[in-house]
C-alpha atoms as a PDB file:
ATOM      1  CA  UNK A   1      68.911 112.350-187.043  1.00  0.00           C
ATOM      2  CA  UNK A   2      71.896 113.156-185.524  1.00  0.00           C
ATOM      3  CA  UNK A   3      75.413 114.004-187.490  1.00  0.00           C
ATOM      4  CA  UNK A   4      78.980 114.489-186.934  1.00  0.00           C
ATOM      5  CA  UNK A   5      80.585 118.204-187.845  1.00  0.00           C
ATOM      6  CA  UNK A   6      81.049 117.242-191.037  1.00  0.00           C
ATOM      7  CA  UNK A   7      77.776 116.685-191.959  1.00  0.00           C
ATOM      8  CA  UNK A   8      77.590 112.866-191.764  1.00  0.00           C
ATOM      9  CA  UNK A   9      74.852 111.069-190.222  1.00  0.00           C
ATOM     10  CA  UNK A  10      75.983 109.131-187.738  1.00  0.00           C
ATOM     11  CA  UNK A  11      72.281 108.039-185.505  1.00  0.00           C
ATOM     12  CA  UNK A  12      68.982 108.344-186.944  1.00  0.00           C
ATOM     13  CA  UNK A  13      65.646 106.642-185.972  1.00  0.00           C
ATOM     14  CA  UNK A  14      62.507 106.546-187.414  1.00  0.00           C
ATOM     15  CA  UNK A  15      59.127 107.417-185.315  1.00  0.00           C
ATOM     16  CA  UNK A  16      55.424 108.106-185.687  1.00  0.00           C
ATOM     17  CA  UNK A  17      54.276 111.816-186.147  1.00  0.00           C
ATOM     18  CA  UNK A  18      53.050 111.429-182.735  1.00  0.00           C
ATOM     19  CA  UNK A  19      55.973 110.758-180.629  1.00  0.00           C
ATOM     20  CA  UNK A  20      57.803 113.486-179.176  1.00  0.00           C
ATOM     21  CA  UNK A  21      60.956 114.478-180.091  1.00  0.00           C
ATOM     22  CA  UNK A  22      62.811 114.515-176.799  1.00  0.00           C
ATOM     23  CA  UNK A  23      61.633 111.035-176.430  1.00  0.00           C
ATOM     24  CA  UNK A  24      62.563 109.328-179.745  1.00  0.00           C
ATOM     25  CA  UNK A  25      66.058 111.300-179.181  1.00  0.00           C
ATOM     26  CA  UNK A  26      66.427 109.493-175.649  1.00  0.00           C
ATOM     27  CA  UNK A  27      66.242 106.362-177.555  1.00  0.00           C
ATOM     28  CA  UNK A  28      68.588 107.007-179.659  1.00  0.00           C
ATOM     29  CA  UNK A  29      72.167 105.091-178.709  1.00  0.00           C
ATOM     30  CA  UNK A  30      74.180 107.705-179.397  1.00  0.00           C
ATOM     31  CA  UNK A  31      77.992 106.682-179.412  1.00  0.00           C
ATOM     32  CA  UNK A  32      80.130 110.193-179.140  1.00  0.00           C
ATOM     33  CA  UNK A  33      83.238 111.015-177.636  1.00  0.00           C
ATOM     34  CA  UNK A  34      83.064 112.679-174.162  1.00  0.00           C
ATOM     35  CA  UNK A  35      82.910 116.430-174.633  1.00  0.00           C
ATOM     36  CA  UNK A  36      81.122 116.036-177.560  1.00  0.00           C
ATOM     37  CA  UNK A  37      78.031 118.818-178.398  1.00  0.00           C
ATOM     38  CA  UNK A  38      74.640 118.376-179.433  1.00  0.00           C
ATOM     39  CA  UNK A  39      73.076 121.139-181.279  1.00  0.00           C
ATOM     40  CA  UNK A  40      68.856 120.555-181.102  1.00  0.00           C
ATOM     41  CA  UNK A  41      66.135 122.843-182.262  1.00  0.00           C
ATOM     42  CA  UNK A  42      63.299 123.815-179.608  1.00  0.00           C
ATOM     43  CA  UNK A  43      61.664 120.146-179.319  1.00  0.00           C
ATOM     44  CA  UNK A  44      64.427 119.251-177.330  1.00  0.00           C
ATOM     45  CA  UNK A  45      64.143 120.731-174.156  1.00  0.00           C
ATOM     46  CA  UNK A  46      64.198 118.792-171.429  1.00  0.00           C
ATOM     47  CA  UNK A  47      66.431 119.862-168.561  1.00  0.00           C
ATOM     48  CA  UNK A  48      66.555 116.585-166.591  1.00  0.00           C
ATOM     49  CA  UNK A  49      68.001 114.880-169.693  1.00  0.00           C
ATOM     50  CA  UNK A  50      69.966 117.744-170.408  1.00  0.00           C
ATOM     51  CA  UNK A  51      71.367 117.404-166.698  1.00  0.00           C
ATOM     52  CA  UNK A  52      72.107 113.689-167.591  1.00  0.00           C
ATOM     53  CA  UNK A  53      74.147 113.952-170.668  1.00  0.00           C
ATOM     54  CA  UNK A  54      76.170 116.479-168.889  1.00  0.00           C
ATOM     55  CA  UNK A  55      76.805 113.987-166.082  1.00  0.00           C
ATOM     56  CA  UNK A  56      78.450 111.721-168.823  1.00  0.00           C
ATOM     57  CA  UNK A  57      80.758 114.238-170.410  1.00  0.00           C
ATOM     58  CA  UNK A  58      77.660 115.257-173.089  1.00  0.00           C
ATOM     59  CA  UNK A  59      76.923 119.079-174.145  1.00  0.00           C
ATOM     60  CA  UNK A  60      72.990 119.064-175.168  1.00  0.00           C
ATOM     61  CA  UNK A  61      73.064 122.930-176.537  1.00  0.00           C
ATOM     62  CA  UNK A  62      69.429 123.100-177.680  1.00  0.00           C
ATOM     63  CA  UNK A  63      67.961 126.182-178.987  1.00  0.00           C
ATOM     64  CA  UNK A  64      65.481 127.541-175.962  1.00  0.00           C
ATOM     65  CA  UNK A  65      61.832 128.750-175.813  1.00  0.00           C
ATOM     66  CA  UNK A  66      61.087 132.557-175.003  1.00  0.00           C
ATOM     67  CA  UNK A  67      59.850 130.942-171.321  1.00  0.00           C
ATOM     68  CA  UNK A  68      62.747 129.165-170.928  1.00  0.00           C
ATOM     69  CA  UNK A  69      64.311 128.328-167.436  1.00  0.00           C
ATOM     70  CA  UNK A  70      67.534 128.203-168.377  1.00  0.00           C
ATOM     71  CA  UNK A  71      67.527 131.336-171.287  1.00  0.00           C
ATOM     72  CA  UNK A  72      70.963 130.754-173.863  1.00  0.00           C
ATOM     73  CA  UNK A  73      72.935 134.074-174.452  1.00  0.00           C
ATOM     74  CA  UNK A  74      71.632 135.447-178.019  1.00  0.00           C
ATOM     75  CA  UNK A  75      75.387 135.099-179.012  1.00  0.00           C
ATOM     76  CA  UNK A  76      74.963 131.195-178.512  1.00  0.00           C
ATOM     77  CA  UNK A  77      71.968 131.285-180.498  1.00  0.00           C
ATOM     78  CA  UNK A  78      73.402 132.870-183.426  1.00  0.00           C
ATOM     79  CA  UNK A  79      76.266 130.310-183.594  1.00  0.00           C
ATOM     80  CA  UNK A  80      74.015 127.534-182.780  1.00  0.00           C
ATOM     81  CA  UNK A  81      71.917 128.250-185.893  1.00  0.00           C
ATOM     82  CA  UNK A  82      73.971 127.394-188.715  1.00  0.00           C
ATOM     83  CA  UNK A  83      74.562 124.046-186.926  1.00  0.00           C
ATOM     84  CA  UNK A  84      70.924 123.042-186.563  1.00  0.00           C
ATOM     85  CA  UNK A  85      69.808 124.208-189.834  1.00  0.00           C
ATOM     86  CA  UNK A  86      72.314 121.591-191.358  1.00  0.00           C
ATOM     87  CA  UNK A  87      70.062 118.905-190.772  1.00  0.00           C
END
């Protein structure tokens, strides 16, 4: 599901238990604003897509792994947390 600031759902999709996250969220049609952010939780880490959405003006900030590539500053994470846990 995704929602605005405010709380609002604005995209949500319905999957089997099977089906990856990252996958059912790059199905999603997502209509934002350029320079809008995503906040995600760990299931959606995937850097080409992350590389994508940037191309088009997107901000995927999903929370990252301990083995992570591309580590977030523990500062991001801490702000990032009261986002994600909205949903």
């Amino acid at each position: 599901m995704a929602v605005s600031g405010a709380g609002e759902p604005v995209e949500f999709a319905l999957a089997a238990g099977s089906e990856s996250n990252i996958e059912v969220f790059k199905d999603l049609e997502l209509d934002l604003a350029e320079g809008s952010t995503i906040h995600a939780d760990k299931g959606y880490t995937d850097y080409g897509h992350e590389d994508f959405l940037e191309e088009v003006g997107l901000h995927l900030k999903a929370q990252r792994k301990k083995n992570s590539k591309r580590p977030m500053p523990m500062w991001k994470e801490f702000v990032g947390k009261p986002v994600r846990q909205d949903i």
